[in-house]
Structure formats: structure tokens, C-alpha cells
C-alpha atoms as a PDB file:
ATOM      1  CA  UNK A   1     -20.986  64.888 -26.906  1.00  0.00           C
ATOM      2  CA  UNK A   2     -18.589  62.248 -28.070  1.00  0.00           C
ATOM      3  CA  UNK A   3     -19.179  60.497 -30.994  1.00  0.00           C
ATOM      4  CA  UNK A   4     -17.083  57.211 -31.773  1.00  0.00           C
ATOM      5  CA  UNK A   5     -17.093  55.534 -35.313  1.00  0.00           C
ATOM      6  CA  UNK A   6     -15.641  52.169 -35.990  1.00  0.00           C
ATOM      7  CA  UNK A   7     -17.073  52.152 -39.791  1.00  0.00           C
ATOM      8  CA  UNK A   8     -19.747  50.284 -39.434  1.00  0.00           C
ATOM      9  CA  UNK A   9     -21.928  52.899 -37.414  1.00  0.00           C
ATOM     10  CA  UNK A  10     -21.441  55.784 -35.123  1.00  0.00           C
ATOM     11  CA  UNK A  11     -21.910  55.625 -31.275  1.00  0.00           C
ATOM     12  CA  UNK A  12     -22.848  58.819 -29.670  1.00  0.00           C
ATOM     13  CA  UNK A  13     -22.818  59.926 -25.813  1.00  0.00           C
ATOM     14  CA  UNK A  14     -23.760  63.030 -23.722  1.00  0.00           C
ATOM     15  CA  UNK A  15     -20.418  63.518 -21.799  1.00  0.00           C
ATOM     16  CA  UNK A  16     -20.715  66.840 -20.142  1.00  0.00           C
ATOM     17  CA  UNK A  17     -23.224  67.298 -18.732  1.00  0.00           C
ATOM     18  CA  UNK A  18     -24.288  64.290 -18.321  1.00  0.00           C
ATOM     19  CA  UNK A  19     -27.901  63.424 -18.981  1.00  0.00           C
ATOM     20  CA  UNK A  20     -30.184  63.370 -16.123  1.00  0.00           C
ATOM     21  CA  UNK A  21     -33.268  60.416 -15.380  1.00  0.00           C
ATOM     22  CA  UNK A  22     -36.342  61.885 -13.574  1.00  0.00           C
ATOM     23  CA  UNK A  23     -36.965  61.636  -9.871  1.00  0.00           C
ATOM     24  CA  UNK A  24     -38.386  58.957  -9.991  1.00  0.00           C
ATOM     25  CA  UNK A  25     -35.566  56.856 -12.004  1.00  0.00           C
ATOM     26  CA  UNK A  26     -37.192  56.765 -15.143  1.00  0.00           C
ATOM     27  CA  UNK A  27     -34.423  55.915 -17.811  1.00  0.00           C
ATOM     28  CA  UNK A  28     -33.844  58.488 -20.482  1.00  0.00           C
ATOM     29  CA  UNK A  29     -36.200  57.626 -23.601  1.00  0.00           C
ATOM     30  CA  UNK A  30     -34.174  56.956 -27.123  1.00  0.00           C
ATOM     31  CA  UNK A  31     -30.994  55.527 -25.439  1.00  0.00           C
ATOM     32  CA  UNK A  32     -29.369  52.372 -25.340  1.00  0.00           C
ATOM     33  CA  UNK A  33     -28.705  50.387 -22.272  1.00  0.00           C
ATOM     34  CA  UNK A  34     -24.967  51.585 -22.629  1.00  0.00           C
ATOM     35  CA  UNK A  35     -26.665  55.052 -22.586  1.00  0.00           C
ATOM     36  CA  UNK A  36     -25.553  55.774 -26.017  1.00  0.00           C
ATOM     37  CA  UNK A  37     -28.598  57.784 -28.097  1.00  0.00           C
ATOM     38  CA  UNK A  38     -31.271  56.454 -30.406  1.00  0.00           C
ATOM     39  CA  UNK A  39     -30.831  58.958 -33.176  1.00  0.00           C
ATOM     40  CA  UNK A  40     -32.281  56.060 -36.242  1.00  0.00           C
ATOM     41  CA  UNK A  41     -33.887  52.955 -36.374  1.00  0.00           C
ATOM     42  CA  UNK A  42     -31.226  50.636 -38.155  1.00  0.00           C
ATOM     43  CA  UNK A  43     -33.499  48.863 -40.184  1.00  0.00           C
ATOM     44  CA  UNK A  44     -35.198  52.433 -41.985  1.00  0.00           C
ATOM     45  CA  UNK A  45     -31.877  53.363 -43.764  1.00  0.00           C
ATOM     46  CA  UNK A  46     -31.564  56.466 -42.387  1.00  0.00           C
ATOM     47  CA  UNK A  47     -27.583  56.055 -41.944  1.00  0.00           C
ATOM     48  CA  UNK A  48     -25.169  53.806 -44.220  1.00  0.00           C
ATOM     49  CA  UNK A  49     -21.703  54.244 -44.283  1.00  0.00           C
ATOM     50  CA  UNK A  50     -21.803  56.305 -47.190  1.00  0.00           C
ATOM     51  CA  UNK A  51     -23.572  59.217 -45.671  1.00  0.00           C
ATOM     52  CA  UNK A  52     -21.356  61.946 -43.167  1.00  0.00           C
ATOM     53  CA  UNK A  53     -21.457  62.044 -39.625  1.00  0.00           C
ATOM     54  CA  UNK A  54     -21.488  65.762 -39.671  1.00  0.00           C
ATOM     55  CA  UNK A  55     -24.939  65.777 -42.291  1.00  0.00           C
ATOM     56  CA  UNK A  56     -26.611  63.525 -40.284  1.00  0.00           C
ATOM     57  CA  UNK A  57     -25.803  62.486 -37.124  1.00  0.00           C
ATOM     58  CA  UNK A  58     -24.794  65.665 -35.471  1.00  0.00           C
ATOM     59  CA  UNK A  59     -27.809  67.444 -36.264  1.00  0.00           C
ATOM     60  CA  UNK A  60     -29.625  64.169 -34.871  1.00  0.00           C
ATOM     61  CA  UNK A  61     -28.152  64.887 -31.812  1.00  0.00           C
ATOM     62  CA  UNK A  62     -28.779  69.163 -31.679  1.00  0.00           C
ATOM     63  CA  UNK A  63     -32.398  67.633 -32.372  1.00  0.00           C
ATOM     64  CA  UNK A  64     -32.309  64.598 -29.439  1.00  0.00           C
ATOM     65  CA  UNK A  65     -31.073  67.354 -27.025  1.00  0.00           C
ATOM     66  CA  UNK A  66     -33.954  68.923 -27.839  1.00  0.00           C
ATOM     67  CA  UNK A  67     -36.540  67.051 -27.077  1.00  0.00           C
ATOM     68  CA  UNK A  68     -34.679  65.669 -23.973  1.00  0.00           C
ATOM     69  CA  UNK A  69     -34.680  68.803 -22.771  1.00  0.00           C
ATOM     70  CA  UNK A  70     -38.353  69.035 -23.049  1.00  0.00           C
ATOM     71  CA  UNK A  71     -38.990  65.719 -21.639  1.00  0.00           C
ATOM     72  CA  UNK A  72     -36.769  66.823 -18.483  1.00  0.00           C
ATOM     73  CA  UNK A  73     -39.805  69.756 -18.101  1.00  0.00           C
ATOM     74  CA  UNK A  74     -42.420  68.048 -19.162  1.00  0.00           C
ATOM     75  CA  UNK A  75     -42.208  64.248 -19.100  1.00  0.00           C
ATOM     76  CA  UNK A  76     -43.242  63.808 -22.105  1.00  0.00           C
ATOM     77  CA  UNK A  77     -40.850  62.719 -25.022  1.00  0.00           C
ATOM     78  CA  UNK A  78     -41.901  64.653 -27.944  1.00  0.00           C
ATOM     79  CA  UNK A  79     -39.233  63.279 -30.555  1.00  0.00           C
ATOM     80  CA  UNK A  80     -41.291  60.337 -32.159  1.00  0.00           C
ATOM     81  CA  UNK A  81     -39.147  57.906 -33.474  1.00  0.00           C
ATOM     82  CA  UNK A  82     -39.435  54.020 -32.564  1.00  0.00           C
ATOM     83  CA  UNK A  83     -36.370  52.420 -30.039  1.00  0.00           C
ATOM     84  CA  UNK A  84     -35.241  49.164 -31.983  1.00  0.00           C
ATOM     85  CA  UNK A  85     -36.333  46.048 -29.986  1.00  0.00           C
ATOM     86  CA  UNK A  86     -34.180  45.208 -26.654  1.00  0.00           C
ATOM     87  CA  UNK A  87     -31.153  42.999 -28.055  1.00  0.00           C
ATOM     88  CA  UNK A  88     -31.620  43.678 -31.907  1.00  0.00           C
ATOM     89  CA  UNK A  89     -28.795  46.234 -32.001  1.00  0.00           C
ATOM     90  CA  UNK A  90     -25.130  44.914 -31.225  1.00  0.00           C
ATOM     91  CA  UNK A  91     -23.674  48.421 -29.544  1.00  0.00           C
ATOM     92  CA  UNK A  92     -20.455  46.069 -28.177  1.00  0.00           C
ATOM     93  CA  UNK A  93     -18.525  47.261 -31.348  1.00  0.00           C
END
């Protein structure tokens, strides 16, 4: 994974291996259109700037593989969680 932080908020992508849609296309669930990961809704608090990457988000991330790697077998995304509204989220930064 690579994991970029500007200081406002971290940005985290699979990079090897790469993550894989279904057959039939579907996009991965809990990822941005950049295919970053969903690991937090911004609006809950979960991160702040205060908080470290390596408390929080990287054991998002051991938990997204997780249940991606069940929803590669299965279909069926497991993780909860609720994706932020298309265009609510700036990721350009």
C-alpha cells in the first residue's frame, strides 16, 4: 500500500497487487473514483490531524483488505461503513 499525507488527510492505495473488480466490472466497494480506499466517513471524526497514521489508518487498511478479500469470494462486502456522497470529498489534494 502507499499511503500519501499532505496534513490535512491521508490518501491510501493498493499498489501491488493491485485490487481486482469482479467479472462482471463491478467497481471495488469503499473506494474513491481515484481508487483510493474509504477507510472513514469524514464527517464522523474518526481521523483529525491530531491522531497517527500508524494507530489508525494502517490498521484501517489490514481491516479493508479484509473484507475485500471476502467480497472477491463472496460478493458480498461485509465491512459496513457508509461511502461519503459522490463529490462531497475533495481527494485532488
Amino acid at each position: 500500500m502507499r499511503i500519501r499525507y499532505s496534513g490535512k488527510y491521508p490518501i491510501v492505495r493498493v499498489v501491488d497487487p493491485l485490487l481486482r473488480k469482479m467479472p462482471e466490472g463491478k467497481r471495488v466497494p469503499h473506494t474513491y473514483a481515484d481508487g483510493s480506499l474509504c477507510l472513514y466517513h469524514p464527517d464522523y471524526g474518526d481521523w483529525s490531524t491530531d491522531k497517527a497514521i500508524a494507530d489508525t489508518i494502517v490498521p484501517w487498511v489490514s481491516e479493508w483488505l479484509y473484507f475485500y478479500e471476502f467480497w472477491l469470494a463472496t460478493n458480498v462486502w461485509l465491512g459496513g461503513g457508509v461511502h461519503p456522497k459522490r463529490g462531497k470529498v475533495d481527494r485532488s489534494k
